[in-house]
N, C-alpha and C. Protein backbone atom coordinates (compact mmCIF):
# COMPACT_ATOMS: atom_id res chain seq x y z
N UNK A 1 -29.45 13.12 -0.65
CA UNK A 1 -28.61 13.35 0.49
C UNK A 1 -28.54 14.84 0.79
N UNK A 2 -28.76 15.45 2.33
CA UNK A 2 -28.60 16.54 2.10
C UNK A 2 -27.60 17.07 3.07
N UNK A 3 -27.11 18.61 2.54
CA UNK A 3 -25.40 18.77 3.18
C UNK A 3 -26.26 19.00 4.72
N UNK A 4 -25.65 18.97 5.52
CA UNK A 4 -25.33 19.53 6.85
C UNK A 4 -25.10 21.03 7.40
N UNK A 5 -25.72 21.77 7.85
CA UNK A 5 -25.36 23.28 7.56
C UNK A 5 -23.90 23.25 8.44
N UNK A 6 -22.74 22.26 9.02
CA UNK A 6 -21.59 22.43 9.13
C UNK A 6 -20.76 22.58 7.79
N UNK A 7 -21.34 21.49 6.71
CA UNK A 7 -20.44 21.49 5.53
C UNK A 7 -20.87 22.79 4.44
N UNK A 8 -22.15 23.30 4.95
CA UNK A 8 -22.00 24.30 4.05
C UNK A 8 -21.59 25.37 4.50
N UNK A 9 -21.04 25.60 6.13
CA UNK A 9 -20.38 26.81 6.84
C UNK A 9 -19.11 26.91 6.33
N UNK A 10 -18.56 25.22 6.17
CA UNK A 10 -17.30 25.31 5.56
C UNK A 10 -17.02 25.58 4.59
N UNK A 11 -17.83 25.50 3.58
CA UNK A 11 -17.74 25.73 2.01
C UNK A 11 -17.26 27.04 2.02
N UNK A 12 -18.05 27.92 2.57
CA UNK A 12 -17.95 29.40 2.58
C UNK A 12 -17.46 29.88 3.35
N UNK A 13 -16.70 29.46 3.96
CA UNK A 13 -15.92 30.23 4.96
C UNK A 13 -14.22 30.60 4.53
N UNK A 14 -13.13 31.14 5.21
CA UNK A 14 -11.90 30.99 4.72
C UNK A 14 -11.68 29.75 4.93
N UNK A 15 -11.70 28.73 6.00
CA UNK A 15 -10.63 28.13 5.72
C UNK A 15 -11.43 26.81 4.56
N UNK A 16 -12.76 27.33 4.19
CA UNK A 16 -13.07 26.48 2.88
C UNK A 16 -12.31 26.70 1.73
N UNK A 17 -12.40 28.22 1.85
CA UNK A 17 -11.47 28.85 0.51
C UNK A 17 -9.96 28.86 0.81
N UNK A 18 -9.25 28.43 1.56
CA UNK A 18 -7.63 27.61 1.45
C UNK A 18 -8.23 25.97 1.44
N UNK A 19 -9.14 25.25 2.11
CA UNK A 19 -8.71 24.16 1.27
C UNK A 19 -8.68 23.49 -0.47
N UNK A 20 -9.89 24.79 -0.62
CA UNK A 20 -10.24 24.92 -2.28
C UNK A 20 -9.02 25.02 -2.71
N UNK A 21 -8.10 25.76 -2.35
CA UNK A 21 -6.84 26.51 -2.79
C UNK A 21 -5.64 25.63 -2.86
N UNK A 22 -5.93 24.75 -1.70
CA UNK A 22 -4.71 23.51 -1.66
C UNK A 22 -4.86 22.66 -2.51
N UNK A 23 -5.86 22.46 -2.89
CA UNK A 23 -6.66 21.26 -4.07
C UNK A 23 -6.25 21.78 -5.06
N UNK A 24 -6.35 22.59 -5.22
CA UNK A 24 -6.25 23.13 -6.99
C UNK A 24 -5.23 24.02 -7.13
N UNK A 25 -3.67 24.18 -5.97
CA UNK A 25 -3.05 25.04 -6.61
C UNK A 25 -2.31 25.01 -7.43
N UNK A 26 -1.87 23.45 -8.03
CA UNK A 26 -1.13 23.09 -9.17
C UNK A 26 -2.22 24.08 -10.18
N UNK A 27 -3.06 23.34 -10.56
CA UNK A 27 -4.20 23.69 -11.64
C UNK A 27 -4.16 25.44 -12.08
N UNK A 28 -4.46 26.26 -10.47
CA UNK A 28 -4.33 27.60 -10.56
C UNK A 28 -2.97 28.12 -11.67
N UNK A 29 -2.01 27.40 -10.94
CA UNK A 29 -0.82 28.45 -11.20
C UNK A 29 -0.37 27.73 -12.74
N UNK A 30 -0.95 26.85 -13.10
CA UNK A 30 -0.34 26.33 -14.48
C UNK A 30 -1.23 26.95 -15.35
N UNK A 31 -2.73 27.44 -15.17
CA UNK A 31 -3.57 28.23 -15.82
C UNK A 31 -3.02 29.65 -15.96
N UNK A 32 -2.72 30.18 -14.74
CA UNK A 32 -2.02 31.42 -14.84
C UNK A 32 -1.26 31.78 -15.46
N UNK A 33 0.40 30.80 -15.80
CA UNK A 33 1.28 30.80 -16.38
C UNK A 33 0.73 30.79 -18.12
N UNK A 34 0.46 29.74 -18.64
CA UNK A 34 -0.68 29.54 -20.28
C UNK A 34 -0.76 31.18 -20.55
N UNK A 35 -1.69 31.67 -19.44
CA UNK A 35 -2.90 32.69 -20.03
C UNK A 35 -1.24 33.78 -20.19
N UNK A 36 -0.26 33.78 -18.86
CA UNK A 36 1.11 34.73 -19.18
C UNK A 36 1.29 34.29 -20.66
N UNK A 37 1.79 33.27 -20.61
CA UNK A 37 2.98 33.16 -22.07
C UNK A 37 1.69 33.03 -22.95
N UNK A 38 0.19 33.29 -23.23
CA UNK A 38 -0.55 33.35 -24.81
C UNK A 38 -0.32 35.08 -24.64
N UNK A 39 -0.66 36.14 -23.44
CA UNK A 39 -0.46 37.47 -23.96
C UNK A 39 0.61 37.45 -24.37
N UNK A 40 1.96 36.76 -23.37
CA UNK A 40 3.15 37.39 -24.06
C UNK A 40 3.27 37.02 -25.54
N UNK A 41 3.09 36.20 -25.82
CA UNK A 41 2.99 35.85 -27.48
C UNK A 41 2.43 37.02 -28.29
N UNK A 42 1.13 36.98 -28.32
CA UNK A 42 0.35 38.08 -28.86
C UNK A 42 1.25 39.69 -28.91
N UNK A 43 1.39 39.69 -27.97
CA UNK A 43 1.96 41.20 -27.41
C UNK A 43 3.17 41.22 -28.62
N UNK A 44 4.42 40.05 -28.57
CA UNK A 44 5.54 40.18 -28.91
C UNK A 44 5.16 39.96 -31.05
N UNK A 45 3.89 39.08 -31.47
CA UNK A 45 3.81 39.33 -32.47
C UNK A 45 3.17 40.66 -33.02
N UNK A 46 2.38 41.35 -32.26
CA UNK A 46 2.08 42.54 -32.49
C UNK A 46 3.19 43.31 -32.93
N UNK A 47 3.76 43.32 -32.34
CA UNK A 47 5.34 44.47 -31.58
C UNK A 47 6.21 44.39 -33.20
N UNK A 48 6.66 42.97 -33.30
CA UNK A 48 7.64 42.09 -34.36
C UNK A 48 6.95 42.54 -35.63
N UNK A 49 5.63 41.91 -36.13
CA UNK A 49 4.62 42.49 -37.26
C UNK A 49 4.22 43.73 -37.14
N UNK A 50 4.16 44.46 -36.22
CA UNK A 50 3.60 45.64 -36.11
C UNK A 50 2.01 45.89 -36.34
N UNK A 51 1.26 44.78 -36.04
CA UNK A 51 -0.02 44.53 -36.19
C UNK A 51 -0.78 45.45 -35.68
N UNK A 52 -1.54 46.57 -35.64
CA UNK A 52 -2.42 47.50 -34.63
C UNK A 52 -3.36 47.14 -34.92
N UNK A 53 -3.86 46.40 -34.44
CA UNK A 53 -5.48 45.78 -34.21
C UNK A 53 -5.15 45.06 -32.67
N UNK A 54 -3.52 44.65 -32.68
CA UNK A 54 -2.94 43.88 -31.57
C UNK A 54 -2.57 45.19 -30.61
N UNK A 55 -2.04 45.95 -31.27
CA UNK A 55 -1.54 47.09 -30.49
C UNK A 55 -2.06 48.20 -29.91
N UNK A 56 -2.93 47.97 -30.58
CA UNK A 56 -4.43 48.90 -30.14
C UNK A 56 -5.20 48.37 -29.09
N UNK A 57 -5.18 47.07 -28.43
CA UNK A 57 -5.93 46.73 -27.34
C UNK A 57 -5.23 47.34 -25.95
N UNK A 58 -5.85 47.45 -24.92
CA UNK A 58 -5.80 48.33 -24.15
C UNK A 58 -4.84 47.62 -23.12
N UNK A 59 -4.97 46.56 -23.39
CA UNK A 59 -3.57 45.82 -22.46
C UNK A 59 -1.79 46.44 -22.91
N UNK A 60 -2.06 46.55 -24.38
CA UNK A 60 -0.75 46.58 -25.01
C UNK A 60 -0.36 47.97 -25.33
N UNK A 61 -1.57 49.24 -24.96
CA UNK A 61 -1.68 49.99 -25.22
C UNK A 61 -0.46 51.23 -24.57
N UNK A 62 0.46 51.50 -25.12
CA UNK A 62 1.27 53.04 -24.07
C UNK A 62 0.58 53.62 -23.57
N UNK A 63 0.64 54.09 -21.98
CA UNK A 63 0.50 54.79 -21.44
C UNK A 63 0.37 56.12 -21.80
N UNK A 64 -1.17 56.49 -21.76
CA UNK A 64 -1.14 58.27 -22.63
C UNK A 64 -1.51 58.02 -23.73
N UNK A 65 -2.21 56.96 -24.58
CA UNK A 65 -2.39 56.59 -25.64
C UNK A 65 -3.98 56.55 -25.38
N UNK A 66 -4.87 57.17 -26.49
CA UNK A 66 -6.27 56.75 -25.89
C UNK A 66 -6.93 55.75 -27.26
């Protein structure tokens, strides 16, 4: 079967990428949230243990710290 060059204008176009977006924005934002609360975890056992292998990554890193 082959696409139609209408359905592949749509694929790539914006309003392909909001319907992509309507489909999957449960999915998006519950992935988003996970990936929040595993750094915040990490971050807060670093901090609590004082782990620097954790504290040393550049996410968790102070500002001015190289």
């Amino acid at each position: 079967m082959q696409d139609s060059p209408s359905n592949q204008e749509t694929s790539s176009s914006p309003q392909g990428f909001k319907q992509f977006f309507q489909k999957n924005k449960t999915g998006i934002g519950l992935g988003i949230l996970v990936l929040y609360l595993l750094l915040l975890g990490l971050g807060t056992v670093g901090e609590v243990w004082e782990i620097e292998w954790i504290l040393d990554l550049p996410l968790f890193r102070p500002p001015g710290k190289y």
